[in-house]
C-alpha atoms as a PDB file:
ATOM      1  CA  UNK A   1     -21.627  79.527 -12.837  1.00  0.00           C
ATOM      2  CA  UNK A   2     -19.617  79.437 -15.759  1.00  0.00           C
ATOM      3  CA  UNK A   3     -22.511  77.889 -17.669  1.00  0.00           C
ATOM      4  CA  UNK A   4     -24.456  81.526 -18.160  1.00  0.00           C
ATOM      5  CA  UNK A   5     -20.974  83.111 -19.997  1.00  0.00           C
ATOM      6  CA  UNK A   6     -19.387  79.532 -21.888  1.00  0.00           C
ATOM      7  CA  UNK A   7     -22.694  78.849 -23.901  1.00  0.00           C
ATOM      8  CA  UNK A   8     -25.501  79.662 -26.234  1.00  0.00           C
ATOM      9  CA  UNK A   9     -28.586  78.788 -28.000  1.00  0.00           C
ATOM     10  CA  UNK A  10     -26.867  78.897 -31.480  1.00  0.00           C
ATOM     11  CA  UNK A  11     -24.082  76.469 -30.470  1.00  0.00           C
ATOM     12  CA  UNK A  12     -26.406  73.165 -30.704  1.00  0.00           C
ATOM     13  CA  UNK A  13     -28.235  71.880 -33.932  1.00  0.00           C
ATOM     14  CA  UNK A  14     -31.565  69.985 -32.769  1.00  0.00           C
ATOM     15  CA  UNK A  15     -33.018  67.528 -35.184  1.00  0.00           C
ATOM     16  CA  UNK A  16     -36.166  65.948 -34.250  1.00  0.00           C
ATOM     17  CA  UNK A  17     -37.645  63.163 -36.601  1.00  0.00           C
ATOM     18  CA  UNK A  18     -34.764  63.556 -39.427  1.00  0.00           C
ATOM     19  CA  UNK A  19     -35.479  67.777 -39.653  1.00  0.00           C
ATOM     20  CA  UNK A  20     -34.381  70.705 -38.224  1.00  0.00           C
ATOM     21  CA  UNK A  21     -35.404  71.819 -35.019  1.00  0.00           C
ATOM     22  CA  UNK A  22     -35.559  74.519 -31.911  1.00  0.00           C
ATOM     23  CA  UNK A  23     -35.547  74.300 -28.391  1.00  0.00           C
ATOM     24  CA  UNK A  24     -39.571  75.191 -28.620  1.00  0.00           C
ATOM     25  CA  UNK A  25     -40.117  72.013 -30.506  1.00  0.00           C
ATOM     26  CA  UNK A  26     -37.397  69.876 -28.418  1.00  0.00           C
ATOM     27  CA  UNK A  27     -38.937  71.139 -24.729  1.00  0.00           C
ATOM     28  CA  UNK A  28     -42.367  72.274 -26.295  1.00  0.00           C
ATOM     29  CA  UNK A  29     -44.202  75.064 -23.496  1.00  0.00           C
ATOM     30  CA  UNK A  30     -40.920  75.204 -21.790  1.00  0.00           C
ATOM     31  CA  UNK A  31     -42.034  78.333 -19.029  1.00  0.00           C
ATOM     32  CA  UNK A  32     -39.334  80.040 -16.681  1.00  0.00           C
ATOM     33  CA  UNK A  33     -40.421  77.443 -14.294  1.00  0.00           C
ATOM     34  CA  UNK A  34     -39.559  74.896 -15.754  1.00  0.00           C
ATOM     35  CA  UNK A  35     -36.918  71.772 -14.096  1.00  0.00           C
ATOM     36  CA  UNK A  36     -34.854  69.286 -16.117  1.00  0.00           C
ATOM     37  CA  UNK A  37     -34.089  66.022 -14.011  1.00  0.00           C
ATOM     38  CA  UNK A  38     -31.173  63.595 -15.505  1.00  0.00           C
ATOM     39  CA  UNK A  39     -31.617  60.459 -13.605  1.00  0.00           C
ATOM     40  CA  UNK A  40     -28.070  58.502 -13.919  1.00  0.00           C
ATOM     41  CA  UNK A  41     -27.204  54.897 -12.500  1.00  0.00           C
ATOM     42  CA  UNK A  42     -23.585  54.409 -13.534  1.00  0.00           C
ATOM     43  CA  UNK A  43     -20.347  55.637 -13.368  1.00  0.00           C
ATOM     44  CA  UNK A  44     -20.147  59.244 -15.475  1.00  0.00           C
ATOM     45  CA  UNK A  45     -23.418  57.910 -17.453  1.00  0.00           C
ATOM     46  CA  UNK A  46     -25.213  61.461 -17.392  1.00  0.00           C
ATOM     47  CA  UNK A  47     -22.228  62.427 -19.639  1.00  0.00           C
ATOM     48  CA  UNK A  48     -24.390  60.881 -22.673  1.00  0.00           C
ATOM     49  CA  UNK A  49     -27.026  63.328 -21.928  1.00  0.00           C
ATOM     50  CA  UNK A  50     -24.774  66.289 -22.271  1.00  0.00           C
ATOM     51  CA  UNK A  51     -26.641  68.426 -24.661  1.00  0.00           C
ATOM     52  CA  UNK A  52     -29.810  67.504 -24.157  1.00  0.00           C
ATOM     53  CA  UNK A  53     -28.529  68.633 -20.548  1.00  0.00           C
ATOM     54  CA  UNK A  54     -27.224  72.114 -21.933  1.00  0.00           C
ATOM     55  CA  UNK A  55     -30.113  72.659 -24.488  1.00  0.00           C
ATOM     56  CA  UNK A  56     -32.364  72.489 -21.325  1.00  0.00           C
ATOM     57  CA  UNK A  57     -30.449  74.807 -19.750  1.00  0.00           C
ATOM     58  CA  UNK A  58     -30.741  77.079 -22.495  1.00  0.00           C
ATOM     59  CA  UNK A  59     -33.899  77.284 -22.432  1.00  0.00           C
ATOM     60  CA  UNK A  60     -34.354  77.751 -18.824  1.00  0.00           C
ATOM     61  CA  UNK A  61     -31.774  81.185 -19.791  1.00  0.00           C
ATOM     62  CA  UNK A  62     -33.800  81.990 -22.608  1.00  0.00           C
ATOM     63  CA  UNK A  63     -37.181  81.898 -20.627  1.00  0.00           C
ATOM     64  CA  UNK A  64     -36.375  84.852 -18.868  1.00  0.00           C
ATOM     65  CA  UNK A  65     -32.819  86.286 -19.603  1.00  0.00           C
ATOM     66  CA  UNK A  66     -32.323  88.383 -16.734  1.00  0.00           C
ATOM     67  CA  UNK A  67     -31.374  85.074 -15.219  1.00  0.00           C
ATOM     68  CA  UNK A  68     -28.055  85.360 -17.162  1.00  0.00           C
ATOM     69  CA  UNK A  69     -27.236  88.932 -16.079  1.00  0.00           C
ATOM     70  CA  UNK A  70     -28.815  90.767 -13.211  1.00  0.00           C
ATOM     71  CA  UNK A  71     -29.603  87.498 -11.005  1.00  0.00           C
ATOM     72  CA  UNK A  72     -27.110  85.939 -12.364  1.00  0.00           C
ATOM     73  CA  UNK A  73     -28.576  82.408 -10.996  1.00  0.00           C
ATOM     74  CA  UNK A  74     -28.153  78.484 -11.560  1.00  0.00           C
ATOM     75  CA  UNK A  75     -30.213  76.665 -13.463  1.00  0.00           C
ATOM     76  CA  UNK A  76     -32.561  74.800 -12.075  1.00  0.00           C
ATOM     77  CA  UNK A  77     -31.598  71.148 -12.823  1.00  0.00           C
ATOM     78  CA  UNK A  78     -31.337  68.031 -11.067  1.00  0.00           C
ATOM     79  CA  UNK A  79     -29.304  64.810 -11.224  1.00  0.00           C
ATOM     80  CA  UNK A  80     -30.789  61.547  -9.443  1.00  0.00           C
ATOM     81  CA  UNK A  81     -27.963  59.166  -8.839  1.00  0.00           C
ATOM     82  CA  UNK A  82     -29.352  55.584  -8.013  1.00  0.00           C
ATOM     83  CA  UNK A  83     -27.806  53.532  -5.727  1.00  0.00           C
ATOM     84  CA  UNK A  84     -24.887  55.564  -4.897  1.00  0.00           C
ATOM     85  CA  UNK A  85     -23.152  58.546  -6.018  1.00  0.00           C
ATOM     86  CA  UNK A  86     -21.601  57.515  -9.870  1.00  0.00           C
ATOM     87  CA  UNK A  87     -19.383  60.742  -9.848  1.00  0.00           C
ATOM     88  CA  UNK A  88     -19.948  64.280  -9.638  1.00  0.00           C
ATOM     89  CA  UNK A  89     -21.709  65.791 -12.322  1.00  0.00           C
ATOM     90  CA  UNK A  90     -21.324  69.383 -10.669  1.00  0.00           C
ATOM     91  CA  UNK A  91     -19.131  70.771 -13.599  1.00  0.00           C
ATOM     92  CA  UNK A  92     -22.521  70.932 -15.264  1.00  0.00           C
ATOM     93  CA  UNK A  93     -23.807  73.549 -12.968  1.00  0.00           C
ATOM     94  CA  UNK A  94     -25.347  71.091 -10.424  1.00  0.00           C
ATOM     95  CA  UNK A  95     -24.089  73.431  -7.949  1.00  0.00           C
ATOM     96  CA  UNK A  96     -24.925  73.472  -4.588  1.00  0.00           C
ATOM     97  CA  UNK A  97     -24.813  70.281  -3.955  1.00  0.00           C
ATOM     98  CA  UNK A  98     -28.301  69.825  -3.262  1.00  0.00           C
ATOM     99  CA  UNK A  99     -28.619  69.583  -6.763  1.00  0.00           C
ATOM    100  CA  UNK A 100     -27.313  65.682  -6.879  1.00  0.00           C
ATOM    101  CA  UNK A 101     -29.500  63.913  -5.252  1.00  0.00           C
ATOM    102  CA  UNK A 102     -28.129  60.477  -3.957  1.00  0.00           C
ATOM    103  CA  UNK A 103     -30.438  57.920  -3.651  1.00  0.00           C
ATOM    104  CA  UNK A 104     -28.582  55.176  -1.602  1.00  0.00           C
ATOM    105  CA  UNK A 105     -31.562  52.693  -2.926  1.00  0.00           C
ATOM    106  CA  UNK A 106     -32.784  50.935  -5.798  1.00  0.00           C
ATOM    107  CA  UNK A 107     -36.040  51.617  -4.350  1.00  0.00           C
ATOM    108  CA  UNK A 108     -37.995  52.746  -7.613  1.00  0.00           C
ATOM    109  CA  UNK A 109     -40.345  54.327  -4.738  1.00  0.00           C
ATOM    110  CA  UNK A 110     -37.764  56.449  -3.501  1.00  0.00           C
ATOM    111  CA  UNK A 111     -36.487  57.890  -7.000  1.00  0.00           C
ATOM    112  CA  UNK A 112     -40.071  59.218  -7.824  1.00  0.00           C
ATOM    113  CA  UNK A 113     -40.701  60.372  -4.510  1.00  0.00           C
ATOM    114  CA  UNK A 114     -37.403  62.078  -4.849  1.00  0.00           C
ATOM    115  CA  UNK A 115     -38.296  63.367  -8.550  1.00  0.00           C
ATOM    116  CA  UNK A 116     -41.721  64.557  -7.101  1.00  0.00           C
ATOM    117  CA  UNK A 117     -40.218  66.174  -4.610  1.00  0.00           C
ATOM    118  CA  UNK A 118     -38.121  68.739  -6.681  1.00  0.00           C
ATOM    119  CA  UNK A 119     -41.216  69.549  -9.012  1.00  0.00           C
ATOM    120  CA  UNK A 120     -39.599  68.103 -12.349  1.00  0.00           C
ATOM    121  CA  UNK A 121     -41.330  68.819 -15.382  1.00  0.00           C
ATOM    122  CA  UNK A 122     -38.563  67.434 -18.121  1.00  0.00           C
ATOM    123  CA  UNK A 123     -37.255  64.306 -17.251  1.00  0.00           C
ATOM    124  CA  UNK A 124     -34.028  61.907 -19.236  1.00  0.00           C
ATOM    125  CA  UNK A 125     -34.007  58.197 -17.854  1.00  0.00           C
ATOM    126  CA  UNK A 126     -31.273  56.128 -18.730  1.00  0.00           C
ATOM    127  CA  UNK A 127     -32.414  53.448 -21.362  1.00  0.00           C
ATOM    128  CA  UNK A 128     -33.308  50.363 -19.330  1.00  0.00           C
ATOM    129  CA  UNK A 129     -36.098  47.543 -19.887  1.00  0.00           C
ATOM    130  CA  UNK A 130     -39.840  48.592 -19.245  1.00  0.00           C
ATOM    131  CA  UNK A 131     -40.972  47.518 -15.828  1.00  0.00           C
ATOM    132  CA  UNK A 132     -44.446  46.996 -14.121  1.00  0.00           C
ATOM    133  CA  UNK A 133     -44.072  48.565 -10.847  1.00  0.00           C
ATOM    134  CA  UNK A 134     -46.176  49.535  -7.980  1.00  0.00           C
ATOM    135  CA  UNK A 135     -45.440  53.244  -6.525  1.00  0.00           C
ATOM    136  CA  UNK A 136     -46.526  54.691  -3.620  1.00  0.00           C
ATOM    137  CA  UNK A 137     -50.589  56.159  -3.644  1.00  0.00           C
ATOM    138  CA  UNK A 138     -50.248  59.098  -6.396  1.00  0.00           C
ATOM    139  CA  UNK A 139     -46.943  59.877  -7.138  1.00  0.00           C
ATOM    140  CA  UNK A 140     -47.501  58.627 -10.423  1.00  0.00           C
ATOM    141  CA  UNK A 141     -50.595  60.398 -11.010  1.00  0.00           C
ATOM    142  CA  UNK A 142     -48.815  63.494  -9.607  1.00  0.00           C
ATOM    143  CA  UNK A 143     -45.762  62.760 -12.160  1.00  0.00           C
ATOM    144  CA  UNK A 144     -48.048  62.468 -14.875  1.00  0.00           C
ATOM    145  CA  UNK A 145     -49.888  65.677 -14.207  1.00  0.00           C
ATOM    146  CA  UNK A 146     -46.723  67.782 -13.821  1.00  0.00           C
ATOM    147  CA  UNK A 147     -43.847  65.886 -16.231  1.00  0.00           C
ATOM    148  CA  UNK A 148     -44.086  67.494 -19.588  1.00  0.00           C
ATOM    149  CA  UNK A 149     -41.239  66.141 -21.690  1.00  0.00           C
ATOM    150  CA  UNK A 150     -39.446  62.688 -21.252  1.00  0.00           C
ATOM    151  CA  UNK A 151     -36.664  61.126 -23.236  1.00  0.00           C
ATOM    152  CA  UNK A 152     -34.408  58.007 -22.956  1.00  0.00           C
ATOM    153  CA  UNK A 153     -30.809  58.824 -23.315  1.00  0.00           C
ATOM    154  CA  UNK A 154     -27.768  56.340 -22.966  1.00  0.00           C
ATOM    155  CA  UNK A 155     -24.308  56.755 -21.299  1.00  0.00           C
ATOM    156  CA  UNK A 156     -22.776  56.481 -24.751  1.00  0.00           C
ATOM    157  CA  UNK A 157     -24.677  59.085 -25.746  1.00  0.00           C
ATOM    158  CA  UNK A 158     -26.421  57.568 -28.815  1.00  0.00           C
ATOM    159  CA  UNK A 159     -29.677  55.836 -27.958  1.00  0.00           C
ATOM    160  CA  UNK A 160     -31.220  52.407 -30.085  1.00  0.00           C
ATOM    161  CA  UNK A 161     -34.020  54.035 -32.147  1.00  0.00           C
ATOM    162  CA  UNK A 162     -33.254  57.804 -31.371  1.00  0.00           C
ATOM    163  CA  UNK A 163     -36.259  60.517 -32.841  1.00  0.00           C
ATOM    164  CA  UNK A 164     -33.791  63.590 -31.439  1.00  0.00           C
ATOM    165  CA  UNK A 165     -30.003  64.463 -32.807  1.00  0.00           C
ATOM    166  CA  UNK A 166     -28.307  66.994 -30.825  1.00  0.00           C
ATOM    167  CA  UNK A 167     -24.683  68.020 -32.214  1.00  0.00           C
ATOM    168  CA  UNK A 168     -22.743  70.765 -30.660  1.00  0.00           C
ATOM    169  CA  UNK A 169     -21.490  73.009 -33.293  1.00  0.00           C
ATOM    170  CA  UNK A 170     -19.071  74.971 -31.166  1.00  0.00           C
ATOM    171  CA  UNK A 171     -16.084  73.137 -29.276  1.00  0.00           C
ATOM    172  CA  UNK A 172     -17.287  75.130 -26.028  1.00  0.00           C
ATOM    173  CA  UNK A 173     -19.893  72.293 -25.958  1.00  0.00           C
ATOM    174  CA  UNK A 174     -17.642  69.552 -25.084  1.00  0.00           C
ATOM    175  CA  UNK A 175     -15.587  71.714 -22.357  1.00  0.00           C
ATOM    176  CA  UNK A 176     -18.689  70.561 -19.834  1.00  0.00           C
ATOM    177  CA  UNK A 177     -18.267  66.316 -20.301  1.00  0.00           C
ATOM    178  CA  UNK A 178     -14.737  67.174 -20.303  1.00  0.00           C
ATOM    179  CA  UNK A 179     -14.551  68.379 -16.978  1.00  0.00           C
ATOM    180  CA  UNK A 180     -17.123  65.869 -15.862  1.00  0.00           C
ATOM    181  CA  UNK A 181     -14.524  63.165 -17.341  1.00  0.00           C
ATOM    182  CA  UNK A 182     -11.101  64.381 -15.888  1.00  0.00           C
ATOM    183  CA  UNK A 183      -9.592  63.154 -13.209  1.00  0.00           C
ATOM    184  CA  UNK A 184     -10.447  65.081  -9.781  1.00  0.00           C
ATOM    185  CA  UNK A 185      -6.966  65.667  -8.254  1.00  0.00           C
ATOM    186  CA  UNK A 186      -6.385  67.618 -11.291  1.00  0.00           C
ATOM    187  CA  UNK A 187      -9.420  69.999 -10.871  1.00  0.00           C
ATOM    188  CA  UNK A 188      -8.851  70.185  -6.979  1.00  0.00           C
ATOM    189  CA  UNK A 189      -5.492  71.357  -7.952  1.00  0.00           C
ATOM    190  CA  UNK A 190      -6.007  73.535 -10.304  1.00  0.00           C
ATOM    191  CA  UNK A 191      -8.487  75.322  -8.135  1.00  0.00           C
ATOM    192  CA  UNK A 192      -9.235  79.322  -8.454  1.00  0.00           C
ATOM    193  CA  UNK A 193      -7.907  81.093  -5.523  1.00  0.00           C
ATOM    194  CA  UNK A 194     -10.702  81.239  -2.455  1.00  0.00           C
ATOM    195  CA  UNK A 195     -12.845  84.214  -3.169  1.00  0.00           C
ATOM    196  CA  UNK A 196     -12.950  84.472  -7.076  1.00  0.00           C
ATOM    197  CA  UNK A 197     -14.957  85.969  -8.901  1.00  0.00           C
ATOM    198  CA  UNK A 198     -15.874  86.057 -12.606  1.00  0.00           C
ATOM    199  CA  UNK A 199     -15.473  88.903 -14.724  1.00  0.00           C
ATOM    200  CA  UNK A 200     -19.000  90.124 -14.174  1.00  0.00           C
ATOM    201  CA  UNK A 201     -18.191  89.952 -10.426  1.00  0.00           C
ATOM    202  CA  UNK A 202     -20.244  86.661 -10.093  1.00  0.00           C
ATOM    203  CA  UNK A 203     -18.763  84.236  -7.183  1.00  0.00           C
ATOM    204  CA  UNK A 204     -17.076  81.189  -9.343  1.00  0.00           C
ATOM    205  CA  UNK A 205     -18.008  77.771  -7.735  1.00  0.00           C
ATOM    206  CA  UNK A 206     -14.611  76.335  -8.017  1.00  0.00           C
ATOM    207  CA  UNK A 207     -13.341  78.472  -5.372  1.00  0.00           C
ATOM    208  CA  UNK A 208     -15.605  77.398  -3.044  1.00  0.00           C
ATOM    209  CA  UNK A 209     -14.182  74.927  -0.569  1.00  0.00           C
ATOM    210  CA  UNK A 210     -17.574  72.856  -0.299  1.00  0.00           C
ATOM    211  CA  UNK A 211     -17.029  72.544  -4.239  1.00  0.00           C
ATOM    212  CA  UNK A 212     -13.974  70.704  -3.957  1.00  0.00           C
ATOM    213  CA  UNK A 213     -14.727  68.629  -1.103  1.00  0.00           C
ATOM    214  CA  UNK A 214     -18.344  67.978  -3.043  1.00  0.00           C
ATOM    215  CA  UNK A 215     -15.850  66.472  -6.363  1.00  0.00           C
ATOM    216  CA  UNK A 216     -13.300  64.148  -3.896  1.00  0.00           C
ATOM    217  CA  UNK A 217     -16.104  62.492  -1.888  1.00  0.00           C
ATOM    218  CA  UNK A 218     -18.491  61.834  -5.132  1.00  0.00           C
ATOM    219  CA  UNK A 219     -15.157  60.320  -6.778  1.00  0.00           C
ATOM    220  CA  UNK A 220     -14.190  58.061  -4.049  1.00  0.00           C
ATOM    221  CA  UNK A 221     -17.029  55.987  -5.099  1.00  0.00           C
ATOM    222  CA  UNK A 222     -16.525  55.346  -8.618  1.00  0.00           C
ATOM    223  CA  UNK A 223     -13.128  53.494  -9.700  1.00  0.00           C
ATOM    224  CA  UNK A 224     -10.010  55.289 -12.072  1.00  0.00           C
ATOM    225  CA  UNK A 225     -10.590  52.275 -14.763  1.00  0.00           C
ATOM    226  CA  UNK A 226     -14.703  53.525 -14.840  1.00  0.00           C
ATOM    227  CA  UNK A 227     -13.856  57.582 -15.668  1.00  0.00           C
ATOM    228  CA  UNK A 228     -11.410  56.065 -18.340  1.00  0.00           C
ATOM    229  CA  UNK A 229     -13.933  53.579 -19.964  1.00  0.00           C
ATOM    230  CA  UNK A 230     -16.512  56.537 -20.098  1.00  0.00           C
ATOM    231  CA  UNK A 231     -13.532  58.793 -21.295  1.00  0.00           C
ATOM    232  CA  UNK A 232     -12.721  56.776 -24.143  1.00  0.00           C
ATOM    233  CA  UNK A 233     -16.576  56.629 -24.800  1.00  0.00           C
ATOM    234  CA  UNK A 234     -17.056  59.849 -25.210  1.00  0.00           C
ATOM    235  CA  UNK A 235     -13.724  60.845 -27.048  1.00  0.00           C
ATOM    236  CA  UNK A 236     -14.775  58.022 -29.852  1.00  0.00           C
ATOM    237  CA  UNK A 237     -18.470  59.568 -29.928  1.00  0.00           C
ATOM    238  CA  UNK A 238     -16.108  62.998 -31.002  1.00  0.00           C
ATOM    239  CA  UNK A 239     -15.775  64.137 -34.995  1.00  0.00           C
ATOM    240  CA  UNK A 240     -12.186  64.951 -35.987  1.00  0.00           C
ATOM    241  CA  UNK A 241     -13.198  68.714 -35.198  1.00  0.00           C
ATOM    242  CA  UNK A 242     -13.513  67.757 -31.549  1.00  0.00           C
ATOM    243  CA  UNK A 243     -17.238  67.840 -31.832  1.00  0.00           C
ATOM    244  CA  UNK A 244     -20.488  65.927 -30.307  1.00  0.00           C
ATOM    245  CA  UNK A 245     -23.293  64.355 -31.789  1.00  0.00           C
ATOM    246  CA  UNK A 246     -25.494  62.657 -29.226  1.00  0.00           C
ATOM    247  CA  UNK A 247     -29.345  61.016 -30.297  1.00  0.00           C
ATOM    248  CA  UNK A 248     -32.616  60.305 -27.658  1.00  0.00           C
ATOM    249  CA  UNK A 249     -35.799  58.477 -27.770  1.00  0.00           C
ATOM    250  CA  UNK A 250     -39.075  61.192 -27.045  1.00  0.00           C
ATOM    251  CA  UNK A 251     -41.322  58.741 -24.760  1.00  0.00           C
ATOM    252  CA  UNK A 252     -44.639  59.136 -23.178  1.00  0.00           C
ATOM    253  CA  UNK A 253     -44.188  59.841 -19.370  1.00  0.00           C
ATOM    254  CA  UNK A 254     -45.583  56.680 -18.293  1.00  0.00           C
ATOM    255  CA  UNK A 255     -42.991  54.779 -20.443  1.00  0.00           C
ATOM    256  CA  UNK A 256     -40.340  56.922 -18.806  1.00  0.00           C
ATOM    257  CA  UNK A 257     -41.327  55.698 -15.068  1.00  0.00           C
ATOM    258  CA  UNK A 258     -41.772  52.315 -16.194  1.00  0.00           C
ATOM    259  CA  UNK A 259     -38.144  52.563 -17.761  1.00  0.00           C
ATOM    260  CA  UNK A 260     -36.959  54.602 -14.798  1.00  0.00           C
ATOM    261  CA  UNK A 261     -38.545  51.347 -11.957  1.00  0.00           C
ATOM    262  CA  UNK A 262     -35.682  49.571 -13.841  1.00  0.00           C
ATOM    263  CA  UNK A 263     -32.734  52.146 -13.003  1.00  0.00           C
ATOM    264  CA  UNK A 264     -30.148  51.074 -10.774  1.00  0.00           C
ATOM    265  CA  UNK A 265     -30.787  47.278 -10.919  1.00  0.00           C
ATOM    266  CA  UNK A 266     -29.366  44.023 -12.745  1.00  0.00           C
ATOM    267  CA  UNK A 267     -30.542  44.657 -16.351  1.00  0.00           C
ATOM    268  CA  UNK A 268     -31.563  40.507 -16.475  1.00  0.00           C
ATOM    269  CA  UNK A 269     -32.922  40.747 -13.130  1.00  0.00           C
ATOM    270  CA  UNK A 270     -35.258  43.934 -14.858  1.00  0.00           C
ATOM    271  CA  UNK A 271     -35.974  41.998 -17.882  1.00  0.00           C
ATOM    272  CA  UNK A 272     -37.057  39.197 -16.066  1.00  0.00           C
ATOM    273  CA  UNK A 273     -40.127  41.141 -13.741  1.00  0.00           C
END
C-alpha cells in the first residue's frame, strides 16, 4: 500500500488541450466512487499509462482522504489483461490479485462483460483501430450509462494526436513503472520479512506470500527480451532528471469500446473488419 505514503497530487503537471490543468478537469465529477480500469494487451504495456494511472488514483485519495489514513485502503482500480496475463502490474497497487483480471480470450464480449462487471466509470484502452462489433444485449448501453471518462493511451506512453500531457515532476513518480519493469527474481528476493508493516502500522503487500507467488506466475508468461524492450522504452521516454512525460487521446465512450473490440488481436486482422 505504499501508494497512499510515496505520492501526491502536486507531483504531476496535467495539461489538457496545450494549458494547464487539475485532476477536476482531467477526471471531471470524479466522486469517492469512482473506478479507473487500464485495459492492457501486451507485455508491460499499462506501463505507458503510468500517470494517468496515479493521477486517478489521486483522485480516488483526494475524494475522501480518510482513505489515506484511518482506512488506510487500496484504490479501487482495475487492470484487464487480454489474452493472457502480459506481466504483473501489482506494484501499482493492483493488490489483491483480484484486481488483474485475466481474460484468457480475445473475446471483445468477455472484456466488457468483465469491465461491466467491476462497475468502471474511467476507462484507458490501448490505442488500436476502431472496430464494428456486436456485444452481448446491453452491456454497451450499460457502459455508456455508467463510463464517464475514456482515453487512449499507448505502451510507449505517448499517444498519435494526444489532447492530455501528464509529466511527473517528482522522481517518486517513476519508482511505480520501475518496479513494474524490473526483473521479478530481484523483487522476490528482496522481499520484506513476512509480517511487515509500514510505519503507520499498515500491513505492506510485499510481505505477503500470495504477493510474491502473484509476481512469478504473471512473469512466466511474458519473455526476459519483452520487460527489456519495454524497459528501454520507458528509460528513453525519461528527461535527463529521471523524469516522465506521457500524452493521451480524451475519446467519447463509444469510440473507446469500438477501440477496445480491437484489443488483444492482429492489428491487420482489426484493420481489416
Amino acid at each position: 500500500m505504499h501508494v497512499v505514503s510515496l505520492l501526491r497530487t502536486d507531483m504531476f503537471a496535467i495539461r489538457i488541450g496545450g494549458r494547464p490543468a487539475g485532476l477536476d478537469e482531467l477526471f471531471p465529477g470524479w466522486t469517492e466512487l469512482d473506478r479507473f480500469g487500464l485495459v492492457i494487451d501486451e507485455p508491460v504495456g499499462g506501463v505507458g499509462a503510468t500517470h494517468l494511472l496515479q493521477s486517478a488514483m489521486m483522485a480516488y485519495y483526494d475524494a475522501k482522504p480518510s482513505r489515506r489514513s484511518s482506512r488506510a485502503v487500496y484504490p479501487e482500480i482495475y487492470a484487464f489483461h487480454i489474452g493472457k496475463c502480459h506481466g504483473a502490474h501489482a506494484p501499482y497497487d493492483f493488490w489483491p490479485a483480484r484486481r488483474e483480471v485475466i481474460l484468457r480470450t480475445d473475446d471483445h464480449r468477455e472484456v466488457l462483460d468483465a469491465i461491466n462487471d467491476r462497475g468502471i466509470t474511467r476507462l484507458a484502452v490501448p490505442d488500436r483501430p476502431l472496430r464494428e462489433v456486436v456485444h452481448r444485449p446491453k452491456e454497451v448501453e450499460a457502459a455508456l450509462d455508467r463510463i464517464a471518462s475514456a482515453f487512449v493511451y499507448d505502451a510507449s506512453g505517448r499517444v498519435t494526436g494526444g489532447d492530455v500531457e501528464i509529466a511527473g515532476t517528482d522522481r517518486r513518480t517513476e519508482f511505480n513503472p520501475a518496479q513494474v519493469l524490473r526483473p521479478v527474481s530481484e523483487i522476490v528476493a528482496m522481499r520484506r520479512a513476512p509480517g511487515a508493516v509500514s510505519s503507520s502500522g499498515i500491513p505492506i503487500k510485499e510481505a505477503d506470500d500470495d504477493y510474491a507467488h502473484w509476481l512469478v506466475a504473471c512473469d512466466a508468461e511474458i519473455a526476459p527480451e519483452e520487460r527489456e524492450r519495454a524497459l528501454q522504452t520507458r528509460q528513453a521516454l525519461r528527461s535527463p532528471e529521471g523524469l516522465a512525460t506521457e500524452t493521451y487521446r480524451r475519446v467519447e465512450v463509444s469510440e473507446a469500446l469500438k477501440r477496445l473490440a480491437s484489443a488483444g488481436q492482429p492489428r491487420h486482422a482489426a484493420a481489416a473488419e
